[in-house]
N, C-alpha and C. Protein backbone atom coordinates (compact mmCIF):
# COMPACT_ATOMS: atom_id res chain seq x y z
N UNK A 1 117.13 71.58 120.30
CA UNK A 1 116.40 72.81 120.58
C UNK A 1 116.41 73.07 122.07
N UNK A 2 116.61 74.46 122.42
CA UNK A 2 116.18 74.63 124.08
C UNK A 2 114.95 74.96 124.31
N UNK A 3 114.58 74.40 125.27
CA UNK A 3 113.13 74.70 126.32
C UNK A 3 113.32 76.16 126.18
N UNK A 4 111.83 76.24 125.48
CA UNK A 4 111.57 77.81 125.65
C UNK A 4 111.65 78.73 124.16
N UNK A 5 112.80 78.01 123.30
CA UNK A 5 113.50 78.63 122.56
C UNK A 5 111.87 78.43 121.45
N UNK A 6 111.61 79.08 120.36
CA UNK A 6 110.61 79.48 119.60
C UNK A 6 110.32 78.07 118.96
N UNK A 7 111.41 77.29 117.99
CA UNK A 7 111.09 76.18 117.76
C UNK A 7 110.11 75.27 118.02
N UNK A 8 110.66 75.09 119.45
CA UNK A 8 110.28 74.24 120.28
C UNK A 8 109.01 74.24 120.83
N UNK A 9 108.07 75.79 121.09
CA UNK A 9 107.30 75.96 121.26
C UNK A 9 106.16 75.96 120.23
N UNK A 10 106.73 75.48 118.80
CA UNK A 10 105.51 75.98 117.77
C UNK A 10 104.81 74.69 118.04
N UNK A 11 103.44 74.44 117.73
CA UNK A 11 102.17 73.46 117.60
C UNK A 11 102.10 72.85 116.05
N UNK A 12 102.26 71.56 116.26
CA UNK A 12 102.27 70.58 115.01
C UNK A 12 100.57 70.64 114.70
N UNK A 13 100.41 70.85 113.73
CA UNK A 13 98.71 71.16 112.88
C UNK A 13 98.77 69.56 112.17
N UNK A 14 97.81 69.36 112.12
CA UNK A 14 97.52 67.96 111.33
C UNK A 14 97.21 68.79 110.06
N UNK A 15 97.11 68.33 108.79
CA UNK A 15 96.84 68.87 108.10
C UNK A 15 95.80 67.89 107.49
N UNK A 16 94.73 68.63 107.01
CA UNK A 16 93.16 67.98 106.69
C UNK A 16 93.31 67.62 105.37
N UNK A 17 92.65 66.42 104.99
CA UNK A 17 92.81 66.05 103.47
C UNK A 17 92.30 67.26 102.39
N UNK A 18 92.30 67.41 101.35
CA UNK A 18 91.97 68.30 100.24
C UNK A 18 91.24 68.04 99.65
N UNK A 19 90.41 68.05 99.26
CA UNK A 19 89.23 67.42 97.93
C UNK A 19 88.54 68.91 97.32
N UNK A 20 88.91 68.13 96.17
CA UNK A 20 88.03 69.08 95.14
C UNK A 20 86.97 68.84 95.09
N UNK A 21 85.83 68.01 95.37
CA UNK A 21 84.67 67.77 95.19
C UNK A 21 83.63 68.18 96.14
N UNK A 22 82.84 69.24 95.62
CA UNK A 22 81.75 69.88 96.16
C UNK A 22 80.62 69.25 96.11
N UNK A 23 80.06 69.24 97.71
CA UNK A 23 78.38 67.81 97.40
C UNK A 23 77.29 69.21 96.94
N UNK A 24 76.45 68.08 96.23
CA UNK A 24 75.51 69.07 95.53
C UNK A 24 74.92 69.32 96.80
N UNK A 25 75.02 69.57 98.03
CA UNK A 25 73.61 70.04 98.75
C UNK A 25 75.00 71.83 99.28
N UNK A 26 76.09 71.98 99.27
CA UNK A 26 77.38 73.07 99.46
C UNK A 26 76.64 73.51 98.21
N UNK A 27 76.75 73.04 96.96
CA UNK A 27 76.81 74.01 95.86
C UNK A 27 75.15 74.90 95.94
N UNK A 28 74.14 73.86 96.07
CA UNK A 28 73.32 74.69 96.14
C UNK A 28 72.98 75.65 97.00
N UNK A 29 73.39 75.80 98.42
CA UNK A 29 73.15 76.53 99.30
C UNK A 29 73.67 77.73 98.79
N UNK A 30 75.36 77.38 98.13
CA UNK A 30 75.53 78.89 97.72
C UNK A 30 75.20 79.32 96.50
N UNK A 31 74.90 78.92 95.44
CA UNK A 31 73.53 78.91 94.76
C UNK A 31 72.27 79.82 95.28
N UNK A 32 71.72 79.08 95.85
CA UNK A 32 70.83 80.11 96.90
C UNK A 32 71.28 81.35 97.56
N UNK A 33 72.53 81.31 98.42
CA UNK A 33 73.01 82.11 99.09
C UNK A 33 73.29 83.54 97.59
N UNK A 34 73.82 83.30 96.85
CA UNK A 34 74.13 84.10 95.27
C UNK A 34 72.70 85.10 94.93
N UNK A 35 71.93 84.11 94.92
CA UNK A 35 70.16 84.75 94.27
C UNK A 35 69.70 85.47 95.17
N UNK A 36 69.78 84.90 96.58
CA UNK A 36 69.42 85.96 97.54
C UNK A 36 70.47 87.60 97.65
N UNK A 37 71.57 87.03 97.58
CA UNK A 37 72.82 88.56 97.51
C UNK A 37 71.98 89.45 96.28
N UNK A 38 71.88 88.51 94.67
CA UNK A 38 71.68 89.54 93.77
C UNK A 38 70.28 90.42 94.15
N UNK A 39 69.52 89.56 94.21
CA UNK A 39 68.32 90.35 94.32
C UNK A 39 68.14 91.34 95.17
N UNK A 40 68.86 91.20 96.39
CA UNK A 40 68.79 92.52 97.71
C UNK A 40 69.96 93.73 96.98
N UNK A 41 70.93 93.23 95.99
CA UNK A 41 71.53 94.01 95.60
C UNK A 41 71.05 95.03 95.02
N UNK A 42 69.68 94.43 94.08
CA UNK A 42 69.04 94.87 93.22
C UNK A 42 67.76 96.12 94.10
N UNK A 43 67.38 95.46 94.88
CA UNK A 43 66.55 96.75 95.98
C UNK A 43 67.33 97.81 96.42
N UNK A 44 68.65 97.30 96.80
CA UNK A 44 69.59 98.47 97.52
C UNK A 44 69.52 99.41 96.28
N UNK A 45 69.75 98.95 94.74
CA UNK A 45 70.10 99.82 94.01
C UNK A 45 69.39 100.46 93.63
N UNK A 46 67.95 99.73 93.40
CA UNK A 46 66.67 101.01 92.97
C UNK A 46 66.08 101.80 94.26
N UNK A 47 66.46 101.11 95.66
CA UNK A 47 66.19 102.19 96.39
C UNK A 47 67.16 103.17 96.29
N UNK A 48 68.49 103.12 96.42
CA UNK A 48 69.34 104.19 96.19
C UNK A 48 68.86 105.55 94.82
N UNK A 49 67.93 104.76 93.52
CA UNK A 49 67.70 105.58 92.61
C UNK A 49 66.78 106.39 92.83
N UNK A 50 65.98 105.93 93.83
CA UNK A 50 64.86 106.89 94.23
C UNK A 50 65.14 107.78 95.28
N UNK A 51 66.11 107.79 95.96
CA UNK A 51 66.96 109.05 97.02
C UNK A 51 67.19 109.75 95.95
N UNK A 52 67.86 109.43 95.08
CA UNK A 52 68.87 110.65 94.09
C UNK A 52 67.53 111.20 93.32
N UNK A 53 67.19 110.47 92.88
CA UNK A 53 65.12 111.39 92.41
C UNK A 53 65.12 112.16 93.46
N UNK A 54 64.46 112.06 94.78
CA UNK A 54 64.23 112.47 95.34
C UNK A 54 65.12 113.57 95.96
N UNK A 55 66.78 113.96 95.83
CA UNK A 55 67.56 114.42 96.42
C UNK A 55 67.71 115.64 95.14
N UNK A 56 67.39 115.05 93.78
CA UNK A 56 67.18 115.93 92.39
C UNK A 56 66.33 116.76 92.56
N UNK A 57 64.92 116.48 93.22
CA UNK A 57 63.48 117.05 92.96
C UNK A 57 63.80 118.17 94.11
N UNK A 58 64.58 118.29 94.90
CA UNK A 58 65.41 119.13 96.25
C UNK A 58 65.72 119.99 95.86
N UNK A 59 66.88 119.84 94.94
CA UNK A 59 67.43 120.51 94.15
C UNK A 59 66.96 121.63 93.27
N UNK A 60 66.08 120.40 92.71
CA UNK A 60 65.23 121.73 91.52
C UNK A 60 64.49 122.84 92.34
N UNK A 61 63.91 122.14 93.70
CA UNK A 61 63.25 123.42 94.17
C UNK A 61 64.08 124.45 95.19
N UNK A 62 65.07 124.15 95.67
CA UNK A 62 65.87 124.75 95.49
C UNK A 62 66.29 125.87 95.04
N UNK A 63 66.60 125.47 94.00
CA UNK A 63 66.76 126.14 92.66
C UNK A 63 65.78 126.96 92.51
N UNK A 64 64.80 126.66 92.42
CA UNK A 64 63.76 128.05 91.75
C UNK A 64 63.60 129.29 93.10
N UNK A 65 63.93 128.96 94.28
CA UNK A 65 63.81 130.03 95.69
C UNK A 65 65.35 130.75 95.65
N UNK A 66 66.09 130.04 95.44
CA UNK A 66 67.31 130.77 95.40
C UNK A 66 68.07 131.25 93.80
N UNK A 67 67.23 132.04 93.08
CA UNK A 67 68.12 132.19 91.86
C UNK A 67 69.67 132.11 91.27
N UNK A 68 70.10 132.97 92.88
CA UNK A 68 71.52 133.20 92.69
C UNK A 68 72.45 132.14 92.79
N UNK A 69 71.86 130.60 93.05
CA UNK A 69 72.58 129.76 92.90
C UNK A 69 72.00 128.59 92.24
N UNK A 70 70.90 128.88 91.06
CA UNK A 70 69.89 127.98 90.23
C UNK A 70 71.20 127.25 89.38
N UNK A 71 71.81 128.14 88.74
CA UNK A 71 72.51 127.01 87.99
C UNK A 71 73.29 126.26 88.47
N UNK A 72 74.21 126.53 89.96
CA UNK A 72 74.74 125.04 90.00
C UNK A 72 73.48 123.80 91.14
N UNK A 73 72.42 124.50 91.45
CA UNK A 73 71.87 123.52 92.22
C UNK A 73 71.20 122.74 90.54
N UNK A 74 70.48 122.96 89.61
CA UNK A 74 70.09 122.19 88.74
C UNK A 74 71.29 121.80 87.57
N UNK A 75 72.77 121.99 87.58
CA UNK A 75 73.49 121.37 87.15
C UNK A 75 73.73 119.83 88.41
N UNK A 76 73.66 120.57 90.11
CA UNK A 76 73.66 119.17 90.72
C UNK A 76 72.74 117.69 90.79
N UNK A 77 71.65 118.83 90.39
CA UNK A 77 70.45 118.00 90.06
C UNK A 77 70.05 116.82 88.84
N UNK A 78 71.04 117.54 87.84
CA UNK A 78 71.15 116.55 86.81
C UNK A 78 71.81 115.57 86.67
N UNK A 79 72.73 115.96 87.37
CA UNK A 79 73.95 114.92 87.74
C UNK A 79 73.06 113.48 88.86
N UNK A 80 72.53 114.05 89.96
CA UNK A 80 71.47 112.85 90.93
C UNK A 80 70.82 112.46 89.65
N UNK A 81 69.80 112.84 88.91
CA UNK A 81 68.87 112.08 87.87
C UNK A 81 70.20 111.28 87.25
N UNK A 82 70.98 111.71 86.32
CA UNK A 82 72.17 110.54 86.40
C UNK A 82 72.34 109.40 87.20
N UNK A 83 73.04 109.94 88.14
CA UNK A 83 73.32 108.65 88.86
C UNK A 83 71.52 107.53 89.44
N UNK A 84 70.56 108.51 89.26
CA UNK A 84 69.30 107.55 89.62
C UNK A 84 69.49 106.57 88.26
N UNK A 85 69.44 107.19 87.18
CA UNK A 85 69.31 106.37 85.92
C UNK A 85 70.32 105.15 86.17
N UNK A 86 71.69 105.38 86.70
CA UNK A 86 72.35 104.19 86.62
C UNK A 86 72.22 103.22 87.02
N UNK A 87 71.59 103.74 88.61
CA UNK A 87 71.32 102.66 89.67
C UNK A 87 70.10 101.74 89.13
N UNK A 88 68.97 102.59 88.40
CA UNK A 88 68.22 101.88 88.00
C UNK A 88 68.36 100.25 87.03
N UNK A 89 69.19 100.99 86.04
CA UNK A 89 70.00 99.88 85.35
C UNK A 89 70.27 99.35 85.79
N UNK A 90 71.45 98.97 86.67
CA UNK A 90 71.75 98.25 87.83
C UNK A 90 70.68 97.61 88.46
N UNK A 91 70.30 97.83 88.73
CA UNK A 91 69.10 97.27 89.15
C UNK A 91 68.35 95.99 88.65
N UNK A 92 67.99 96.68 87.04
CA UNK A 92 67.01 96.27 86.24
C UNK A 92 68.10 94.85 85.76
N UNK A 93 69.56 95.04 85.80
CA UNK A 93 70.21 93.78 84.97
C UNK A 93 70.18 92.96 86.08
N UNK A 94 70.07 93.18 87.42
CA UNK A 94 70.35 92.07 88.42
C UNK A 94 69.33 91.53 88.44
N UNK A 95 68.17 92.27 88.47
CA UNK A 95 66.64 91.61 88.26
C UNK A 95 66.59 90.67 87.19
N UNK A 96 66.89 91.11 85.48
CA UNK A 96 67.01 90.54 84.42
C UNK A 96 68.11 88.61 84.37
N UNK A 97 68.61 88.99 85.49
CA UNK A 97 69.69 87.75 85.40
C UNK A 97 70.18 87.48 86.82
N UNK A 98 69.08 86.79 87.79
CA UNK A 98 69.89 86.60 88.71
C UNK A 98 70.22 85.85 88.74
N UNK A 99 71.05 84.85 88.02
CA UNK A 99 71.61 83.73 88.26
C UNK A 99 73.56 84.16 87.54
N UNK A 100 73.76 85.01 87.06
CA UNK A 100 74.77 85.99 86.50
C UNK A 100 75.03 86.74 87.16
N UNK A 101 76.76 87.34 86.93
CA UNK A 101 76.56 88.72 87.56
C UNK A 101 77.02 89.86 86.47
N UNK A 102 76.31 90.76 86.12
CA UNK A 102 75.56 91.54 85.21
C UNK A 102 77.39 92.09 84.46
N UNK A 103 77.06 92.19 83.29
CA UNK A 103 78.29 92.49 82.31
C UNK A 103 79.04 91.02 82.43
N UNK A 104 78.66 89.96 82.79
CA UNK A 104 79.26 88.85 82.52
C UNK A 104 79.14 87.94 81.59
N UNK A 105 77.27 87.91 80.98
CA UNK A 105 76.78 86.87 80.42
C UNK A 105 77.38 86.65 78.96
């Protein structure tokens, strides 16, 4: 090889043994680390359901000041109560199973 040339310059890595074996104090942390994710998942999602309530209830009034555009502001409106309902669900299964992740069990 020549000085300089790319070869020559790469860095020999040791390479670290492999083990499959996880100590129970790794598994539980992420264990823990899991229950804490679902459950904040689960706030993000019912707070998100209560914007879209709240972004619906906008809507509807809205809607009743401006006639000339009632039907698509309370067609948008139904659609937010939708998506609140989902999030709620969402919600309610992460709550229901946090040790799962929901459509899995």
């Amino acid at each position: 090889m020549l000085p300089g040339s790319r070869a020559s310059s790469r860095v020999h890595l040791e390479e670290a043994p492999v083990t499959d074996k996880i100590d129970d104090e790794s598994s539980a942390r992420a264990r823990s680390t899991a229950l804490r994710l679902r459950l904040r998942i689960a706030a993000i999602a019912a707070s998100i359901a209560e914007t879209e309530d709240w972004v619906a209830d906008t809507l509807d009034s809205l809607a009743r000041v401006r006639p000339h555009d009632a039907e698509r502001l309370r067609a948008r409106a139904a659609h937010a109560r939708l998506f609140a309902a989902r999030e709620r669900a969402q919600a309610a299964l992460y709550r229901a199973h946090p040790n799962s992740t929901p459509g899995t069990r």
